[in-house]
C-alpha atoms as a PDB file:
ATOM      1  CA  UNK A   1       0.000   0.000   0.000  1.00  0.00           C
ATOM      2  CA  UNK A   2       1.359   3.108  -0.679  1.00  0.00           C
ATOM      3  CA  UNK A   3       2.270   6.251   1.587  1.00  0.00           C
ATOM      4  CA  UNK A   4      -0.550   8.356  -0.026  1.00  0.00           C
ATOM      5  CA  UNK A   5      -3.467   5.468  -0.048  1.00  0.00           C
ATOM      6  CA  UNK A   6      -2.361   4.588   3.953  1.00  0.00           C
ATOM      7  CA  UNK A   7      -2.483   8.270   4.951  1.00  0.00           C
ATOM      8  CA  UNK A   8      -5.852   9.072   2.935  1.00  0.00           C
ATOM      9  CA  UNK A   9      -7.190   6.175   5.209  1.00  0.00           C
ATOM     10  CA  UNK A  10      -6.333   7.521   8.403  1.00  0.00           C
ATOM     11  CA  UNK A  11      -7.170  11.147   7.746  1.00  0.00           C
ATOM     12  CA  UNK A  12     -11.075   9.766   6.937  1.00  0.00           C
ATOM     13  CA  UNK A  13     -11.494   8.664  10.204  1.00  0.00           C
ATOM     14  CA  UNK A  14     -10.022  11.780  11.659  1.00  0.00           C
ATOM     15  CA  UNK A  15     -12.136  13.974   9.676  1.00  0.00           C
ATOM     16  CA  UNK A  16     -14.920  11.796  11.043  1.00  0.00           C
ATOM     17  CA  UNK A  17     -14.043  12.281  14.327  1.00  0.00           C
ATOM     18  CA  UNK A  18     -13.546  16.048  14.221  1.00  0.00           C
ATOM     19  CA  UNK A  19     -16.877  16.836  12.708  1.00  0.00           C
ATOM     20  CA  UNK A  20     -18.289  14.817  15.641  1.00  0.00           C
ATOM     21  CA  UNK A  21     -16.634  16.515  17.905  1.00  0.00           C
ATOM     22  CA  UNK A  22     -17.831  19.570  16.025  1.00  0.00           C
ATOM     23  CA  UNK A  23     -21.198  18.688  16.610  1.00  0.00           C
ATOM     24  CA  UNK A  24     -21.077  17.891  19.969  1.00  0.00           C
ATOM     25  CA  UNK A  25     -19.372  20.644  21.556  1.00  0.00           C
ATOM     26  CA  UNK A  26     -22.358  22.903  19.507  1.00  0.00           C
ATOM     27  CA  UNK A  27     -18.895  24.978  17.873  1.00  0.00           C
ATOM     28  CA  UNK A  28     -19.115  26.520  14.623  1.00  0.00           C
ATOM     29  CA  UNK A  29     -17.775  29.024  12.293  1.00  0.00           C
ATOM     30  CA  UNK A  30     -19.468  32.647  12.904  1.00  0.00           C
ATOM     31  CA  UNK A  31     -22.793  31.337  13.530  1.00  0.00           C
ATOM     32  CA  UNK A  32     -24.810  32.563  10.417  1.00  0.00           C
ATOM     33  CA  UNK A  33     -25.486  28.866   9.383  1.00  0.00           C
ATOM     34  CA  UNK A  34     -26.143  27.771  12.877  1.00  0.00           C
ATOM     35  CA  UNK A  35     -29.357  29.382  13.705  1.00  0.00           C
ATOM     36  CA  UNK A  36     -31.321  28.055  11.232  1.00  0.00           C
ATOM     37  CA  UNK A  37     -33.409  29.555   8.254  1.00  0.00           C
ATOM     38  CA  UNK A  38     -35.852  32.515   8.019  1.00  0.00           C
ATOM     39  CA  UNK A  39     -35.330  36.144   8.866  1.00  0.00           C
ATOM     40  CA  UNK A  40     -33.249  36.166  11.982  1.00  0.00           C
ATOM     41  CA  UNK A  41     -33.519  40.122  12.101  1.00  0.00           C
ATOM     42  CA  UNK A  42     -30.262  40.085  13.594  1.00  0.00           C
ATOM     43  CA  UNK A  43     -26.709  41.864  12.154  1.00  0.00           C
ATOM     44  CA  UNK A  44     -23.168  41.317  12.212  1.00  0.00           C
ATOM     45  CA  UNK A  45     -20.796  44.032  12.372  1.00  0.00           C
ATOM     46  CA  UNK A  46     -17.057  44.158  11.742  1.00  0.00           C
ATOM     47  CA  UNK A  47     -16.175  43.336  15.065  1.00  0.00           C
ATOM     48  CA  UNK A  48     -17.982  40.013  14.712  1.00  0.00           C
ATOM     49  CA  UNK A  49     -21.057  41.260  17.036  1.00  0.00           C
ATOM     50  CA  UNK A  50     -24.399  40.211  16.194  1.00  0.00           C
ATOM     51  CA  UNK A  51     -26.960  43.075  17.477  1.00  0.00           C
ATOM     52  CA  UNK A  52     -31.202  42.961  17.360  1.00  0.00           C
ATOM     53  CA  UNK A  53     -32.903  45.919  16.973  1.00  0.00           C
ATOM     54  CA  UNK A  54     -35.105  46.466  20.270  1.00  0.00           C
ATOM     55  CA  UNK A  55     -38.297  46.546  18.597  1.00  0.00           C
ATOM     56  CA  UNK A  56     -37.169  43.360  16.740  1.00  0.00           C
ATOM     57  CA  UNK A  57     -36.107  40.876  19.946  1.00  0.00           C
ATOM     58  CA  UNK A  58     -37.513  37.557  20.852  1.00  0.00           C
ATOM     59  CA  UNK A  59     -37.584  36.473  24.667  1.00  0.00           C
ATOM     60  CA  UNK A  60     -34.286  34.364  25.986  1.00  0.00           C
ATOM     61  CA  UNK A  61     -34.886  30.958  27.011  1.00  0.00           C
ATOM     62  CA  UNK A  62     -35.380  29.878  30.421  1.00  0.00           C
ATOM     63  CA  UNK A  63     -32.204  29.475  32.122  1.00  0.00           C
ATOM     64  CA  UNK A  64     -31.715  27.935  35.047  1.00  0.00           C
ATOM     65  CA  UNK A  65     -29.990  25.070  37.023  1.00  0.00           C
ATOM     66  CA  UNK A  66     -27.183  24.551  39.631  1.00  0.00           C
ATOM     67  CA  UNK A  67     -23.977  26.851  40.036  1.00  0.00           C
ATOM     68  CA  UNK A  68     -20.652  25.950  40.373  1.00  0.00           C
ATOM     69  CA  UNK A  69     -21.224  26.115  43.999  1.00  0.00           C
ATOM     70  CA  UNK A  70     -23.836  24.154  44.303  1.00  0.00           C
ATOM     71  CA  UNK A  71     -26.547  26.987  44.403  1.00  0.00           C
ATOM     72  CA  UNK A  72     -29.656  27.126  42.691  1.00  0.00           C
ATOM     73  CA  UNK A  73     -29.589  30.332  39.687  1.00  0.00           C
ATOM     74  CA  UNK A  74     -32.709  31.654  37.314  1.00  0.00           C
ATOM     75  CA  UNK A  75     -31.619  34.119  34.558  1.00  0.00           C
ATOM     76  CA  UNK A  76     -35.032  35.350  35.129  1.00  0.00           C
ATOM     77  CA  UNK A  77     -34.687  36.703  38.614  1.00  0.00           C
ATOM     78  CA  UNK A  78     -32.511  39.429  37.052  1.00  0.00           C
ATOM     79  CA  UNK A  79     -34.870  40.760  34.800  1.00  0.00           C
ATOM     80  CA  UNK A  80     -34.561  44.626  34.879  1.00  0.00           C
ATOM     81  CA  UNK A  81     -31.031  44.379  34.685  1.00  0.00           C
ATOM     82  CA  UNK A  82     -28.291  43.958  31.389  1.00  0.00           C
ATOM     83  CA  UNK A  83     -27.575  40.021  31.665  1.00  0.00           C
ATOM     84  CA  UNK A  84     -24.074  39.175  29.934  1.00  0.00           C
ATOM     85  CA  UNK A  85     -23.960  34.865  29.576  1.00  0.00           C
ATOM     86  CA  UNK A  86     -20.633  33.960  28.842  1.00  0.00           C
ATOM     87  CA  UNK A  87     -19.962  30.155  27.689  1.00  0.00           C
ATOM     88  CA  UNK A  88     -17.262  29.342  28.951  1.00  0.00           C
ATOM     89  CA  UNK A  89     -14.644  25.706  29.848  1.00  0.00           C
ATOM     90  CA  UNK A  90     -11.566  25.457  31.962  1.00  0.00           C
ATOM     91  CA  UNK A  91      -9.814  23.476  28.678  1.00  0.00           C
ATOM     92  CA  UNK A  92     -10.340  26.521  26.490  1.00  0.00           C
ATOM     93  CA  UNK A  93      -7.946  28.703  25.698  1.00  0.00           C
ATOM     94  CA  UNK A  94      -9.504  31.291  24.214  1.00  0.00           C
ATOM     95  CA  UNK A  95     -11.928  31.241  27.585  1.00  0.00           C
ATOM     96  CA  UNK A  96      -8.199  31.496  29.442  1.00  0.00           C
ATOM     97  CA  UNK A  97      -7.735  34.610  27.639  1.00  0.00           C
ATOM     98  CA  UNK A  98     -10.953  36.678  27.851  1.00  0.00           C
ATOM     99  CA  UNK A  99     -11.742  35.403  31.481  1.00  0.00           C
ATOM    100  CA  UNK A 100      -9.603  38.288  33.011  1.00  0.00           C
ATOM    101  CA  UNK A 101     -11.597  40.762  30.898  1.00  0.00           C
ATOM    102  CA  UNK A 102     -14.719  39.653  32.083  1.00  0.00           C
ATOM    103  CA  UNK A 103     -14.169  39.628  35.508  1.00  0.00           C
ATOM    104  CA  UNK A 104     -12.717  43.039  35.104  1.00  0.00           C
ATOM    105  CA  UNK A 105     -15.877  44.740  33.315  1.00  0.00           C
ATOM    106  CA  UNK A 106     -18.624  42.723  35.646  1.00  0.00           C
ATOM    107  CA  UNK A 107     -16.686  44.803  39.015  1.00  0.00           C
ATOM    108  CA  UNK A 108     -16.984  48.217  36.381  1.00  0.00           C
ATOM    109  CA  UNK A 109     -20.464  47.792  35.807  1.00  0.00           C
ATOM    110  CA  UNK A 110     -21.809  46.210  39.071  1.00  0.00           C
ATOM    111  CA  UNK A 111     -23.604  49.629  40.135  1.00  0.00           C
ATOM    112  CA  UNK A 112     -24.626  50.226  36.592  1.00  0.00           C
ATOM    113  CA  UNK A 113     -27.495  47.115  36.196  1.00  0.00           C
ATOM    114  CA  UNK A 114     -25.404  44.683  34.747  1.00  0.00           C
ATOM    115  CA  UNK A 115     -25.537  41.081  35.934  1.00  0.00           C
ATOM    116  CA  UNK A 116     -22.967  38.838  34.475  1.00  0.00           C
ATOM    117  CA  UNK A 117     -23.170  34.828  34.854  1.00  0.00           C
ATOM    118  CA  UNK A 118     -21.113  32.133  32.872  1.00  0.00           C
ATOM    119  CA  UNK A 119     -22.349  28.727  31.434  1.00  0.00           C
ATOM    120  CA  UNK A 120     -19.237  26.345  32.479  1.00  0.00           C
ATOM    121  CA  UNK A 121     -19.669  23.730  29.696  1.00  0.00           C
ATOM    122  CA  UNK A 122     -17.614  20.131  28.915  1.00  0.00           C
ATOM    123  CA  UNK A 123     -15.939  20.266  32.131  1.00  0.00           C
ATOM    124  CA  UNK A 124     -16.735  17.016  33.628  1.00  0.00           C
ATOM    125  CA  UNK A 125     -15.797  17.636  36.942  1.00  0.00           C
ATOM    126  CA  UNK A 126     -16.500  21.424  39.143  1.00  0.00           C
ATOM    127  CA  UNK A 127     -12.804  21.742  40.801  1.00  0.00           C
ATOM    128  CA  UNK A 128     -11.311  22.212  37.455  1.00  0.00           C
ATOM    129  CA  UNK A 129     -14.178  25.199  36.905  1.00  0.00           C
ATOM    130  CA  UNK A 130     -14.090  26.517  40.002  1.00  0.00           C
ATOM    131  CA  UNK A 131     -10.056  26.692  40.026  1.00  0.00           C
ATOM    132  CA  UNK A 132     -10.132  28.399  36.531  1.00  0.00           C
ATOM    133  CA  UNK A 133     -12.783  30.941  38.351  1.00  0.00           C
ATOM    134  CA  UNK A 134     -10.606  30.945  41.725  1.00  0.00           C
ATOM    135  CA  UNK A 135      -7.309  31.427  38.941  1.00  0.00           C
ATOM    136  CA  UNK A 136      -8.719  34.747  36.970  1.00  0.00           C
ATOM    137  CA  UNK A 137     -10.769  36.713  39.810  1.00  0.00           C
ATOM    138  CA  UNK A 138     -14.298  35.719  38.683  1.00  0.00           C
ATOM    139  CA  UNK A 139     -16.415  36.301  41.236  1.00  0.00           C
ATOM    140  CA  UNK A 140     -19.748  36.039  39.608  1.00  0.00           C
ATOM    141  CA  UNK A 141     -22.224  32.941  39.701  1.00  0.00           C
ATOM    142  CA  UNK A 142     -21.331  30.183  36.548  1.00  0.00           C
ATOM    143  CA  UNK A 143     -24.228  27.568  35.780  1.00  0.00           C
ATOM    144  CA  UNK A 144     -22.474  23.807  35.767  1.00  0.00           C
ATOM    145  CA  UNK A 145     -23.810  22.471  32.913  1.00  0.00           C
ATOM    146  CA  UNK A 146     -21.304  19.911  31.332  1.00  0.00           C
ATOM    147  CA  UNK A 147     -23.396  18.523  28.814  1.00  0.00           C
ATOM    148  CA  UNK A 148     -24.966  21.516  27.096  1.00  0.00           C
ATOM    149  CA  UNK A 149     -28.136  21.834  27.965  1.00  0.00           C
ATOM    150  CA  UNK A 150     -28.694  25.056  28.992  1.00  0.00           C
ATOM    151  CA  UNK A 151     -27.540  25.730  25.503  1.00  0.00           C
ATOM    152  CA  UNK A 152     -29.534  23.678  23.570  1.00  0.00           C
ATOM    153  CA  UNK A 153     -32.356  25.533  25.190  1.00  0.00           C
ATOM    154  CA  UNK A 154     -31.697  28.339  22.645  1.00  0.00           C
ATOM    155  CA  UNK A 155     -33.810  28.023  19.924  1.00  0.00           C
ATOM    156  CA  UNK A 156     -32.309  27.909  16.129  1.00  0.00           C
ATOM    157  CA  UNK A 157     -32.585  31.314  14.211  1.00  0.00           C
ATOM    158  CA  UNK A 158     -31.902  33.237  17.308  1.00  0.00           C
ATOM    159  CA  UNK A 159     -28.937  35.147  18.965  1.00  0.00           C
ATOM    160  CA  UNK A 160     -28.029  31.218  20.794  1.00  0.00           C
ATOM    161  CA  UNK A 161     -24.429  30.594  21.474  1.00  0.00           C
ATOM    162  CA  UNK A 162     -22.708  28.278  18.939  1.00  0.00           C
ATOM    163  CA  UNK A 163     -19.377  28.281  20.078  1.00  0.00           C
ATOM    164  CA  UNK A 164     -16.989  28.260  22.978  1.00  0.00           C
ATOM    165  CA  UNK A 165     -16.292  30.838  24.162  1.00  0.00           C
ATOM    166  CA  UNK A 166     -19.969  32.518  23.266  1.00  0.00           C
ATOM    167  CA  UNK A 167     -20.928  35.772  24.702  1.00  0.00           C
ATOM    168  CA  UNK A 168     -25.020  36.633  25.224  1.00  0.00           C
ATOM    169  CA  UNK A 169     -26.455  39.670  26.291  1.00  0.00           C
ATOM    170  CA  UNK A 170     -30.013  39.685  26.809  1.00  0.00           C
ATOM    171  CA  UNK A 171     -31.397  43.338  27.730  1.00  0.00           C
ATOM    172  CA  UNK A 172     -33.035  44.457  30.497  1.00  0.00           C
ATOM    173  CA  UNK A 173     -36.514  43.167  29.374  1.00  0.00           C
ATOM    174  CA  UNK A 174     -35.174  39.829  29.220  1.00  0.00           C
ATOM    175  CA  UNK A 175     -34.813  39.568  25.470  1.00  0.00           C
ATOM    176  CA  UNK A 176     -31.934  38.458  23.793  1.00  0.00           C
ATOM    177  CA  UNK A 177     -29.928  41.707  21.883  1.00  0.00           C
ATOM    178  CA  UNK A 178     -26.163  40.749  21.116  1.00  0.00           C
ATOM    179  CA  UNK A 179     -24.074  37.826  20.725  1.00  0.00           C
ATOM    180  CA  UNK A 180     -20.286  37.421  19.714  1.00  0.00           C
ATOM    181  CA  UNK A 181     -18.808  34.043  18.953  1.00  0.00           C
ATOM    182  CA  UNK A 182     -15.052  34.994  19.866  1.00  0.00           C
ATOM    183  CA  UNK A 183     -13.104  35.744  22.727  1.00  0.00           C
ATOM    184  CA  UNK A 184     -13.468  39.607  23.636  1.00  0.00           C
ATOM    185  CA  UNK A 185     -10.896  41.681  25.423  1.00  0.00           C
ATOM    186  CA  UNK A 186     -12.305  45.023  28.326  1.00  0.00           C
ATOM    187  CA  UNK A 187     -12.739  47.029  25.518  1.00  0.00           C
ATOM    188  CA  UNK A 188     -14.472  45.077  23.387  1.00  0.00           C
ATOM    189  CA  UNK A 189     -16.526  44.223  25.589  1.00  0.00           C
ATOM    190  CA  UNK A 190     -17.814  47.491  26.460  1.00  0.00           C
ATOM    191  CA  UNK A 191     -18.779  48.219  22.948  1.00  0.00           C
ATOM    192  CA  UNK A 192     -21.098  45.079  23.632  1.00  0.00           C
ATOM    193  CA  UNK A 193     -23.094  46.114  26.575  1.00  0.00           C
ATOM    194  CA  UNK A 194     -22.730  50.115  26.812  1.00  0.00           C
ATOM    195  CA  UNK A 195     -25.531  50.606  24.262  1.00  0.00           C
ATOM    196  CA  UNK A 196     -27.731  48.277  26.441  1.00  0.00           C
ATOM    197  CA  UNK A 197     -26.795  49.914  29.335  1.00  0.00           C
ATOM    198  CA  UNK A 198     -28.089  52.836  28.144  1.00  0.00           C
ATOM    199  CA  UNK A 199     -31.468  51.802  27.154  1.00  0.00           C
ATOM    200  CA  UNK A 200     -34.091  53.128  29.508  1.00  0.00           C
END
């Protein structure tokens, strides 16, 4: 057999495996394809945010389960106030790199409305979470939820997270109004959630 035939062999089974993986860890590309068909009446801009208009929003799901520390959390008991749902895993190293960012901006806008709450997914076990929390000064609650179903609960052709990391803001009506598929820095971050912020 020769070196070309043998390699094409292996590399089917890889390619196999990958797009499983793909599938199962709900990751994708930048999310246009992932929602589903239909008007989504949503926009990306050039910073790879996807905004609603406000007269244009559907409701988010209900979210709620167990924290990282073993406490019971409803998205819904913050309604009133700019929710930012970060997807987030300890293994992820583009999670690694935002998480100091995040925890950052939720102390900055604590007096200003603004909830933040992550969504630890594919972490099997909660001490490798809650050291990655204890590791980058998050202090805010995280949802364990190592199978995904708090995001499955999104439904297609909306704002839902399709990557990780995935960042959702749902305003202060409790309707979902941004989304970025990417790691964001302090800054970039603020572009997100300053315009809701500012919505009275």
């Amino acid at each position: 057999m020769s070196f070309g035939r043998a390699h094409r062999r292996r590399c089917i089974p890889l390619a196999a495996i990958a797009a499983a993986a793909l599938a199962l860890s709900a990751c994708g590309g930048d999310g246009s394809e992932a929602g589903g068909g239909g008007n989504t009446n949503f926009v990306t801009g050039s910073g790879g945010v996807s905004t609603v208009a406000r007269s244009e929003r559907t409701a988010a799901p209900k979210l709620d389960g167990t924290t990282l520390d073993g406490k019971r959390l409803d998205v819904a008991d913050h309604k009133g106030k700019v929710v930012v749902l970060n997807v987030w895993g300890s293994w992820c190293g583009p999670c690694r790199a935002e998480a100091k960012h995040f925890a950052k901006v939720s102390k900055e806008t604590a007096d200003l409305g603004v909830q933040f709450i992550g969504i630890n997914t594919r972490d099997p076990e909660r001490s490798a979470a809650v050291n990655f929390e204890k590791d980058y000064g998050v202090t805010y609650p995280s949802f364990f939820d190592p199978t995904g179903k708090l995001i499955l609960r999104f439904p297609k052709g909306t704002l839902n997270p399709v990557a990780i990391p995935s960042t959702v803001v749902i305003d202060r009506e409790g309707r979902l109004a941004a989304r970025t598929l990417q790691a964001l820095n302090a800054e970039d971050l603020r572009k997100m959630i300053d315009p809701l912020i500012a919505e009275k």
